[in-house]
C-alpha atoms as a PDB file:
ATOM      1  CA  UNK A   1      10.453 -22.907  16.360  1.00  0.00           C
ATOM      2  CA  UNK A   2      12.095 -20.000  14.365  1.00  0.00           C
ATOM      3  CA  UNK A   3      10.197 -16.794  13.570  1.00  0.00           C
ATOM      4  CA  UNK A   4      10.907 -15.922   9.769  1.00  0.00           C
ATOM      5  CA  UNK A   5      10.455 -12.187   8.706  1.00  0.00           C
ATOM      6  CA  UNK A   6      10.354 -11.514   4.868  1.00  0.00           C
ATOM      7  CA  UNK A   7      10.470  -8.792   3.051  1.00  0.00           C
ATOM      8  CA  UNK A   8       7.965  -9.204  -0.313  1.00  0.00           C
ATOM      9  CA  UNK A   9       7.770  -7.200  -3.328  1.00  0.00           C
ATOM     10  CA  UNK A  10       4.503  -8.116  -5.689  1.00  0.00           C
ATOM     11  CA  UNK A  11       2.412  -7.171  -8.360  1.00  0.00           C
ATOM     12  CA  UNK A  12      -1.085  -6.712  -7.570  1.00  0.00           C
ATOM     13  CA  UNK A  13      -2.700  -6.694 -10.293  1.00  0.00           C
ATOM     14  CA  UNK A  14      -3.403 -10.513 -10.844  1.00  0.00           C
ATOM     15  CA  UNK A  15      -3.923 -11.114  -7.028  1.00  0.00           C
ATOM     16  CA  UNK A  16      -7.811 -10.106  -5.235  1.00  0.00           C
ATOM     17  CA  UNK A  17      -5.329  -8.365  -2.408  1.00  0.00           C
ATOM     18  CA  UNK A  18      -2.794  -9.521   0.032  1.00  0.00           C
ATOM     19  CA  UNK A  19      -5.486 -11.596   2.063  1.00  0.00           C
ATOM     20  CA  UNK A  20      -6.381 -14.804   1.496  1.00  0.00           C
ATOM     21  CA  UNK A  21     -10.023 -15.202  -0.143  1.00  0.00           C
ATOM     22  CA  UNK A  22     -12.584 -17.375  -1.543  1.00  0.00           C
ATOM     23  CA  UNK A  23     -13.326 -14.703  -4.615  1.00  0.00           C
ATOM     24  CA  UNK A  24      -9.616 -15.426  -6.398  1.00  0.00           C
ATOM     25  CA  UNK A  25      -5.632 -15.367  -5.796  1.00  0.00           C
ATOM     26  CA  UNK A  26      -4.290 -13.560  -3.200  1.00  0.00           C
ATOM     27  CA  UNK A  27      -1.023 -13.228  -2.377  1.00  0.00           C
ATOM     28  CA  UNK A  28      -1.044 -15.061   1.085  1.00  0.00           C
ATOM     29  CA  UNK A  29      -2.353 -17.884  -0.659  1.00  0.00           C
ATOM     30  CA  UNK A  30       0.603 -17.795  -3.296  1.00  0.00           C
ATOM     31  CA  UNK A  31       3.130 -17.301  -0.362  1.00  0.00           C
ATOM     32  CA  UNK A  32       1.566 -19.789   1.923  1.00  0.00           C
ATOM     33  CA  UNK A  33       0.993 -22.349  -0.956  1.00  0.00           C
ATOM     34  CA  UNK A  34       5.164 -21.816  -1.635  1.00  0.00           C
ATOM     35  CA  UNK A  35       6.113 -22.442   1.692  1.00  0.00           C
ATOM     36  CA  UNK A  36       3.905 -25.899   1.926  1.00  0.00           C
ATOM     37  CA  UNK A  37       5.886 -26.536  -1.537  1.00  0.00           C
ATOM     38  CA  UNK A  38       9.349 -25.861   0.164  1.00  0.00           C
ATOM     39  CA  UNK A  39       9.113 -27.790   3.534  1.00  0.00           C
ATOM     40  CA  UNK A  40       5.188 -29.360   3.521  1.00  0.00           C
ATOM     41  CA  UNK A  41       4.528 -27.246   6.352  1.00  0.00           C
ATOM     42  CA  UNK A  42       0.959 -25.164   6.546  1.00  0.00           C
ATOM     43  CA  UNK A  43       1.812 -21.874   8.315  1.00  0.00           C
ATOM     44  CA  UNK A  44      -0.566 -18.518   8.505  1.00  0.00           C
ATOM     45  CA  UNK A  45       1.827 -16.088   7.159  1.00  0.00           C
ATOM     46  CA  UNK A  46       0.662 -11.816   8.948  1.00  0.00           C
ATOM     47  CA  UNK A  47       1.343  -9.560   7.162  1.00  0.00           C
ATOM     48  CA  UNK A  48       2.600  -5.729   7.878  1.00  0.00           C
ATOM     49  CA  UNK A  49      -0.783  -3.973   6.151  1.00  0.00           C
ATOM     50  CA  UNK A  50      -3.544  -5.818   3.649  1.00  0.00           C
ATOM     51  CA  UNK A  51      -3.337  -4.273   0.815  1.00  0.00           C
ATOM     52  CA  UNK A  52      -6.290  -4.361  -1.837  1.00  0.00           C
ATOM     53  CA  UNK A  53      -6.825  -5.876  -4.979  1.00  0.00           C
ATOM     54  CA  UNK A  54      -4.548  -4.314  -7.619  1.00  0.00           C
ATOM     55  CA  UNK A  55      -2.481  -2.542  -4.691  1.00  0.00           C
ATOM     56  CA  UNK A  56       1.369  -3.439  -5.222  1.00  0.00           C
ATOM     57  CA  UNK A  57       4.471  -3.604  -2.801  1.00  0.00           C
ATOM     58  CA  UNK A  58       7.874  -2.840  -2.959  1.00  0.00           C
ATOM     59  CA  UNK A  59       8.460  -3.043   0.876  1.00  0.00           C
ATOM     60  CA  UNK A  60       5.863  -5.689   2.379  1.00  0.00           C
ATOM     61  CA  UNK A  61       6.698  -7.237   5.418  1.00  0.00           C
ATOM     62  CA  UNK A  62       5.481 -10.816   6.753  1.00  0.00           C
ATOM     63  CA  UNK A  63       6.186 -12.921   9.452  1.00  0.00           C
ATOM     64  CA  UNK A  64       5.595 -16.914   9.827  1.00  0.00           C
ATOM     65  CA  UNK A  65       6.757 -19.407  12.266  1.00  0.00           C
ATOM     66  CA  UNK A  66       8.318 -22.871  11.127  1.00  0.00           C
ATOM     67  CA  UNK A  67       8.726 -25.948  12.718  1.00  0.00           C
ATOM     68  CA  UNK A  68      12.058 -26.878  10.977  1.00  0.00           C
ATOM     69  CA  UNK A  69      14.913 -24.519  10.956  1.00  0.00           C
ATOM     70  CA  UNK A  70      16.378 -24.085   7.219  1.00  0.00           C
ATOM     71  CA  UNK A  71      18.951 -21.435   6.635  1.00  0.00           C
ATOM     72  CA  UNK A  72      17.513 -17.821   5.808  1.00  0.00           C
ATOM     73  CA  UNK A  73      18.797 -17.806   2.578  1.00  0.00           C
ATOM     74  CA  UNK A  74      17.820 -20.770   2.063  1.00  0.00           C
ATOM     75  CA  UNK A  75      13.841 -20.131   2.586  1.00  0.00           C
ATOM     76  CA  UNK A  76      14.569 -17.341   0.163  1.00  0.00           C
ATOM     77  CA  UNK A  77      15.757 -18.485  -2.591  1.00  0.00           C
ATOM     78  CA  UNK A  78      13.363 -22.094  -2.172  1.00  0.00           C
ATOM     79  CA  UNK A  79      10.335 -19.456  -1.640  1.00  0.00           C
ATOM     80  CA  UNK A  80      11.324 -17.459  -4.994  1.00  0.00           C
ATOM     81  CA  UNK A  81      11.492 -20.409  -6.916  1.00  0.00           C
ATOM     82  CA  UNK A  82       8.176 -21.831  -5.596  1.00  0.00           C
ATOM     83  CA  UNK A  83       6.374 -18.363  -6.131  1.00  0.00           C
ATOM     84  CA  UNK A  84       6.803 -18.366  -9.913  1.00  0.00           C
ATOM     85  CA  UNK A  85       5.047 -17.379 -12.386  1.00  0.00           C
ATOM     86  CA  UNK A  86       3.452 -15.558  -9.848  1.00  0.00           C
ATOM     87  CA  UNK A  87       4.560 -11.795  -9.620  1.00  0.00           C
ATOM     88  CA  UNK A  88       5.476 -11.959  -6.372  1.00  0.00           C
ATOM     89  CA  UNK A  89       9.653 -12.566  -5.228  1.00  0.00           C
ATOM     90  CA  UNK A  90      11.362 -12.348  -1.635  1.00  0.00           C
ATOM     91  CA  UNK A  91      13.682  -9.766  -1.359  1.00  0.00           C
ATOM     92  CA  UNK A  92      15.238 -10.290   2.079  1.00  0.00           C
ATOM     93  CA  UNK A  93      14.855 -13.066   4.325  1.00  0.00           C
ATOM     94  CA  UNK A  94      16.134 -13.513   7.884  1.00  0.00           C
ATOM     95  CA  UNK A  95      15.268 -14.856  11.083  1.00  0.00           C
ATOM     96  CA  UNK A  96      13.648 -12.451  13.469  1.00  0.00           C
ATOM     97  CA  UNK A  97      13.130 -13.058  17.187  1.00  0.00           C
ATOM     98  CA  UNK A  98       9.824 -14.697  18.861  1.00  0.00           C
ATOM     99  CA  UNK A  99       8.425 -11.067  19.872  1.00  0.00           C
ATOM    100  CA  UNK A 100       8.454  -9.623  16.814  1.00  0.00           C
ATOM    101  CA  UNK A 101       5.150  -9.022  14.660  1.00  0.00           C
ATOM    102  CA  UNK A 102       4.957  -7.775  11.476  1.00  0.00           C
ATOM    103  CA  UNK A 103       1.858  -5.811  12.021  1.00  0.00           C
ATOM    104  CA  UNK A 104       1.640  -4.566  15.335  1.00  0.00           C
ATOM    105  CA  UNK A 105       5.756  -4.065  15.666  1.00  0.00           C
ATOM    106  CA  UNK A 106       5.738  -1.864  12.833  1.00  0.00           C
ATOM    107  CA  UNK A 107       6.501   2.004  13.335  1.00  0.00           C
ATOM    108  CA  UNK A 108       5.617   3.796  10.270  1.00  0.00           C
ATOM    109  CA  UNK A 109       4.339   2.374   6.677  1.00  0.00           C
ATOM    110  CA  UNK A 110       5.294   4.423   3.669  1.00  0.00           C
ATOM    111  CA  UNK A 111       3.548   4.603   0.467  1.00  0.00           C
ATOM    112  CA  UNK A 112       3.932   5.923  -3.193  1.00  0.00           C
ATOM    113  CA  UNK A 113       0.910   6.804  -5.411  1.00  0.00           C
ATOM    114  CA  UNK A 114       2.085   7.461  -9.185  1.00  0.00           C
ATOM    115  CA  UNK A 115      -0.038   9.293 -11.437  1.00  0.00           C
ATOM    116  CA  UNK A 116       0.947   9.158 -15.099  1.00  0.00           C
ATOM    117  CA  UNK A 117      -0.174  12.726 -16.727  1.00  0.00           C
ATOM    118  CA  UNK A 118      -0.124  12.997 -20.458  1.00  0.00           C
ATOM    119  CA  UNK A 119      -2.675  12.335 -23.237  1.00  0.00           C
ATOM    120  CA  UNK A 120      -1.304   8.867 -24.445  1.00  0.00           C
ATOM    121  CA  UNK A 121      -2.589   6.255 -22.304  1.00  0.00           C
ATOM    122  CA  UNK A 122       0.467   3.853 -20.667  1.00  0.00           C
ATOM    123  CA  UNK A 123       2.016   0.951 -22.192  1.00  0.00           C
ATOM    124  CA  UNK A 124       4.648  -0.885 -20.519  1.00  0.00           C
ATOM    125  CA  UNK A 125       3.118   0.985 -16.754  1.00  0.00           C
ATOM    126  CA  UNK A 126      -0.388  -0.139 -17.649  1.00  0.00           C
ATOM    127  CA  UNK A 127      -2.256  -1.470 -14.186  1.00  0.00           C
ATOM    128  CA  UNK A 128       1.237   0.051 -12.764  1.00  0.00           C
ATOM    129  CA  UNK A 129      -0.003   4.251 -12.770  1.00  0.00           C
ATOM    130  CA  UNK A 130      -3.334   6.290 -12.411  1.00  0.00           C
ATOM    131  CA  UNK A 131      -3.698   8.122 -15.999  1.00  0.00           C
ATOM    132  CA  UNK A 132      -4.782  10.941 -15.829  1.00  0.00           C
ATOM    133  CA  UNK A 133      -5.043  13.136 -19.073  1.00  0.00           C
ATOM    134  CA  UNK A 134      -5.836  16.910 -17.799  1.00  0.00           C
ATOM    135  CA  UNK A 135      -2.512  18.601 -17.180  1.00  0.00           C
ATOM    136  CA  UNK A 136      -2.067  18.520 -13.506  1.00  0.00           C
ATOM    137  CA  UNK A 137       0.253  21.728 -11.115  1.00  0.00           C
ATOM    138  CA  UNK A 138       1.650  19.621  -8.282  1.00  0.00           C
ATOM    139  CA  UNK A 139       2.634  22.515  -6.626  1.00  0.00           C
ATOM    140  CA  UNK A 140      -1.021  23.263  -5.626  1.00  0.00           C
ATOM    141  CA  UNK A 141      -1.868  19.559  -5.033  1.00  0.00           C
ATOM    142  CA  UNK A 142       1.332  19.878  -2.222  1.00  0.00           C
ATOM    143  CA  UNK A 143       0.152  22.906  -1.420  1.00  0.00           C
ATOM    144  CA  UNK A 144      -3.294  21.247  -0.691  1.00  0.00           C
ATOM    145  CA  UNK A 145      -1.764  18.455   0.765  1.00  0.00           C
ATOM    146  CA  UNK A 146      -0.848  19.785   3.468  1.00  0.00           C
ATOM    147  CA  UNK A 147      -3.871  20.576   5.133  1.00  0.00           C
ATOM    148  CA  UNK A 148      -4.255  16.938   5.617  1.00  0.00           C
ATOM    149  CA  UNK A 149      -0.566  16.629   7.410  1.00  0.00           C
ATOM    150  CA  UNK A 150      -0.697  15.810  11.368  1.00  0.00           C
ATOM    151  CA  UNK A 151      -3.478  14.557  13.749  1.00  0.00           C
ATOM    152  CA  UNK A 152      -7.080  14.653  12.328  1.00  0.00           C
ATOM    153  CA  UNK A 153     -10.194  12.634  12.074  1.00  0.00           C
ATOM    154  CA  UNK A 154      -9.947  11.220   8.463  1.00  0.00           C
ATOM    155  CA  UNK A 155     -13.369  10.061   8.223  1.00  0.00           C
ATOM    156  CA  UNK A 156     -14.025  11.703   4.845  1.00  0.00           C
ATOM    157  CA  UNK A 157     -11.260   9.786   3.603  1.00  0.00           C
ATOM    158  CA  UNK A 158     -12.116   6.448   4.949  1.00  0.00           C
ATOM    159  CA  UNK A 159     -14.116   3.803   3.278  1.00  0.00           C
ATOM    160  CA  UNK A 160     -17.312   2.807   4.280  1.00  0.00           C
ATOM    161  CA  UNK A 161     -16.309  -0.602   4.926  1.00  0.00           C
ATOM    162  CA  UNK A 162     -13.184   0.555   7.205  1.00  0.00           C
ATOM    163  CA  UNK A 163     -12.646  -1.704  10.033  1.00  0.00           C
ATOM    164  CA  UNK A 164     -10.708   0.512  12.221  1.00  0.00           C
ATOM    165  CA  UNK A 165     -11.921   1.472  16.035  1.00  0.00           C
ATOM    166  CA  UNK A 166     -11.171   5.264  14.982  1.00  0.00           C
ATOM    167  CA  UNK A 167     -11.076   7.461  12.624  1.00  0.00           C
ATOM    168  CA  UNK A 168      -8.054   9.540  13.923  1.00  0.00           C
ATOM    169  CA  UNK A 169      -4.936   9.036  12.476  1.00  0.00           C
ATOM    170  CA  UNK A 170      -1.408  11.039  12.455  1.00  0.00           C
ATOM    171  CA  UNK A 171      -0.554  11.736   8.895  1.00  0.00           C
ATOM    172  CA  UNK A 172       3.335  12.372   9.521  1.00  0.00           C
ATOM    173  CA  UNK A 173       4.323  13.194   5.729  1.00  0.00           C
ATOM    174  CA  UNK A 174       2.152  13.901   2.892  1.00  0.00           C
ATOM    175  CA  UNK A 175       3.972  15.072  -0.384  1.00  0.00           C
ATOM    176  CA  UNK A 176       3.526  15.464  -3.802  1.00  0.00           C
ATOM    177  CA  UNK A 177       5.881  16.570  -6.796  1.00  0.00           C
ATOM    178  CA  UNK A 178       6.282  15.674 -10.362  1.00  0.00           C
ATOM    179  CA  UNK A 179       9.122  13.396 -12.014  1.00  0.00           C
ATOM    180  CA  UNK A 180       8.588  13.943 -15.704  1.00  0.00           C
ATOM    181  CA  UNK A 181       5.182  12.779 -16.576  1.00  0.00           C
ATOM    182  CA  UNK A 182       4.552  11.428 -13.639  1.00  0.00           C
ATOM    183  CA  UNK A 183       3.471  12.677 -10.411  1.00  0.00           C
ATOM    184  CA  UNK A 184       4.195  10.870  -7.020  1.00  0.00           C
ATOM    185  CA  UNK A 185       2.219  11.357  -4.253  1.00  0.00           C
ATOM    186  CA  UNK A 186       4.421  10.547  -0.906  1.00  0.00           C
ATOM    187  CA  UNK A 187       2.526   9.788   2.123  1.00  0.00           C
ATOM    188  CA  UNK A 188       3.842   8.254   5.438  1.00  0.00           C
ATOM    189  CA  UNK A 189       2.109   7.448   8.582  1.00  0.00           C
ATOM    190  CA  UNK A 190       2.171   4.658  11.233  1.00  0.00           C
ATOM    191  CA  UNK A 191      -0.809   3.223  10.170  1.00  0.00           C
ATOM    192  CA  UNK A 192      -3.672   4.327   7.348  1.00  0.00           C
ATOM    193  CA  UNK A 193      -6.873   3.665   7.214  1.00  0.00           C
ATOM    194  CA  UNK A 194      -9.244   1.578   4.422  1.00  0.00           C
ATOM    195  CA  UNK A 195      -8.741   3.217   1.162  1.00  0.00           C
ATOM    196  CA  UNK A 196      -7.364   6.660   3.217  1.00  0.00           C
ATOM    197  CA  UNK A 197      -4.326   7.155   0.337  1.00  0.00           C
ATOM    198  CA  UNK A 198      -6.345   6.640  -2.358  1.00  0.00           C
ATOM    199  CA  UNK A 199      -9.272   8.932  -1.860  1.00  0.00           C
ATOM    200  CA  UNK A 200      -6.621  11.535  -0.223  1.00  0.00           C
ATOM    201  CA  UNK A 201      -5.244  11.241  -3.727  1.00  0.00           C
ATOM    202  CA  UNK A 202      -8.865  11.015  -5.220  1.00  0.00           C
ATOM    203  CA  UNK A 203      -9.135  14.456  -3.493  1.00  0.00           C
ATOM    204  CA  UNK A 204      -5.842  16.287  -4.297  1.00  0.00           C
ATOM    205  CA  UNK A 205      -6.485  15.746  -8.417  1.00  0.00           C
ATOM    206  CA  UNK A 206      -8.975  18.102  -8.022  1.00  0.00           C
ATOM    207  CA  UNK A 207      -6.791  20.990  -6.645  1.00  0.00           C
ATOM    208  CA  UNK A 208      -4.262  19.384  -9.459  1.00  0.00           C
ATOM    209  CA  UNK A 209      -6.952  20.646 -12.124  1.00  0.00           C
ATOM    210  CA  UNK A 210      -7.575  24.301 -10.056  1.00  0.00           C
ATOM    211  CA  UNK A 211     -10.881  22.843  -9.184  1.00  0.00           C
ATOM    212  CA  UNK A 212     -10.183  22.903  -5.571  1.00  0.00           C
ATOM    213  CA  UNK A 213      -7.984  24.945  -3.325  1.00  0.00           C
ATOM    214  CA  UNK A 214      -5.703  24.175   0.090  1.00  0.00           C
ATOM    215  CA  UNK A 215      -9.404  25.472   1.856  1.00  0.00           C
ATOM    216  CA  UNK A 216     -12.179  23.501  -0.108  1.00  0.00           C
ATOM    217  CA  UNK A 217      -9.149  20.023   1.359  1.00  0.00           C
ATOM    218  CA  UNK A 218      -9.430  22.025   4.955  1.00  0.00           C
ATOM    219  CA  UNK A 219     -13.215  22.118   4.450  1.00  0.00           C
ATOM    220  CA  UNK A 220     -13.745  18.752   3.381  1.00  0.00           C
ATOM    221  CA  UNK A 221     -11.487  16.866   6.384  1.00  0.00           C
ATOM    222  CA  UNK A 222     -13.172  18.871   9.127  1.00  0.00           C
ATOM    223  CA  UNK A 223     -16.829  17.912   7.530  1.00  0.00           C
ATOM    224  CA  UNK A 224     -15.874  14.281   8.780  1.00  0.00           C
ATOM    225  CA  UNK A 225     -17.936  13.269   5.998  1.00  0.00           C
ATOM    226  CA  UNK A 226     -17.185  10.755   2.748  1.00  0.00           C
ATOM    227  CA  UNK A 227     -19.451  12.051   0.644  1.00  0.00           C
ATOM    228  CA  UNK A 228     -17.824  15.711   0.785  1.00  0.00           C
ATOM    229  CA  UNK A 229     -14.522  14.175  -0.408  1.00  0.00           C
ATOM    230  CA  UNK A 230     -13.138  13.435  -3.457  1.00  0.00           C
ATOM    231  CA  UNK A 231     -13.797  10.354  -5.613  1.00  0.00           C
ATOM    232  CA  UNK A 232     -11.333   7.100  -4.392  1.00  0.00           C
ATOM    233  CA  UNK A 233      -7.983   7.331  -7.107  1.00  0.00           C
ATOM    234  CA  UNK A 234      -7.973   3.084  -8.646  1.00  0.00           C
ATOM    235  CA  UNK A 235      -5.384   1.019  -6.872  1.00  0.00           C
ATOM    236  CA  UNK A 236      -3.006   0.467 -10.198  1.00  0.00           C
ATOM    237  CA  UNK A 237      -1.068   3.546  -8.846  1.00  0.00           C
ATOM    238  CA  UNK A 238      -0.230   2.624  -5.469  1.00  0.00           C
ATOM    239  CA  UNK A 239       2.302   0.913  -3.491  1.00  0.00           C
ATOM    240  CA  UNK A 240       3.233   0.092   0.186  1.00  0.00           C
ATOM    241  CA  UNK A 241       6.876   1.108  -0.458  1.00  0.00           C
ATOM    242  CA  UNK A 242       8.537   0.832   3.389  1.00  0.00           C
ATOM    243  CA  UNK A 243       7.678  -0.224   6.716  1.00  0.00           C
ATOM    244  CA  UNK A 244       9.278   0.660   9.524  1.00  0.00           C
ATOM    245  CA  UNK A 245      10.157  -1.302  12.817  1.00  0.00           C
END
């Protein structure tokens, strides 16, 4: 029975999140309703990370086992052409070995929050970017940013509903610069907790506007406390970009 590792790009803004629910689409569903399509097997497909409704990817990795043995390519390009319409399309697909677990094999997971920063309102990027109208310096978010680089408790940037055993987590790369209009927040870590991007990102628009400063971030993460953080940035900005293995 092979093992099948894929590597997904989506857009979430149609989809209730990656896992599979009673309250809408999700993208499992999608993915495991293709592959039922493609061979009329019913697999569980695990994924690398769950990300939340309106959460995209550009790196997600899944793993599923199959009783029959079709060609990798094969399962890609029969998967891609079951997905549609549905935003979702398999960029790689090959055959990994029995061991190997999307989730728990992974080293690192990388994501990308984009903030859009101008007056106008977005267009073509709507449900794609965080607007935000008040001129943002991204040199001071960085600068803030980095308070929140290395081992910590993350607690005031973890949502109440967080599932995780612990609150400690290694941030290994938080970093933030501006492309144009936009401004991407880089952040990369081996795992993240429950909405711990987005309300980092939540946070660091305030020292973007010179509300805050690199202490008032310092301040807030050793208070170990949600409610002294900053409000939780929507998921149309962010992306799961990379994982790691």
């Amino acid at each position: 029975m092979p093992r099948y590792r894929l590597v997904l790009e989506y857009g979430g803004t149609p989809f209730v999140g990656w896992q599979r629910q009673d309250n809408g689409p999700s993208v499992q569903a999608a993915l495991e309703e293709a592959i039922f399509r493609f061979c009329q097997e019913r697999v569980t497909v695990t994924a690398s990370g769950r990300t939340d409704a309106g959460v995209h990817a550009l790196g997600q990795v899944v793993h599923f086992d199959l009783a029959k043995e079709p060609p990798a390519e094969r399962v890609r390009e029969a998967l891609n052409y079951h997905l549609q319409p549905d935003p979702v399309a398999v960029l790689v697909a090959d055959v990994a070995s029995p061991e190997f677990h999307a989730r728990l094999s992974a080293t690192s997971r990388a994501y990308l929050y984009r903030i859009l920063n101008r007056r106008p309102p977005p267009t073509v990027e709507r449900n794609r970017v965080w607007h935000v109208q008040a001129p943002l310096d991204a040199e001071a978010m960085h600068h803030a940013a980095q308070a929140l680089v290395g081992h910590h408790d993350f607690t005031t940037f973890r949502a109440s509903l967080c599932q995780a055993k612990s609150a400690e987590k290694t941030l290994d790369r938080l970093d933030i610069s501006r492309a144009g209009e936009e401004i991407h927040v880089n952040a990369r870590a081996r795992s993240f907790l429950h909405h711990q991007v987005r309300n980092m990102v939540g946070t660091l628009r305030l020292a973007g506007e010179g509300k805050w400063n690199r202490a008032d971030v310092e301040n807030a993460l050793a208070a170990r406390n949600r409610s002294r953080g900053g409000p939780t940035a929507p998921p149309d900005g962010l992306y799961l970009v990379e994982v790691r293995y």
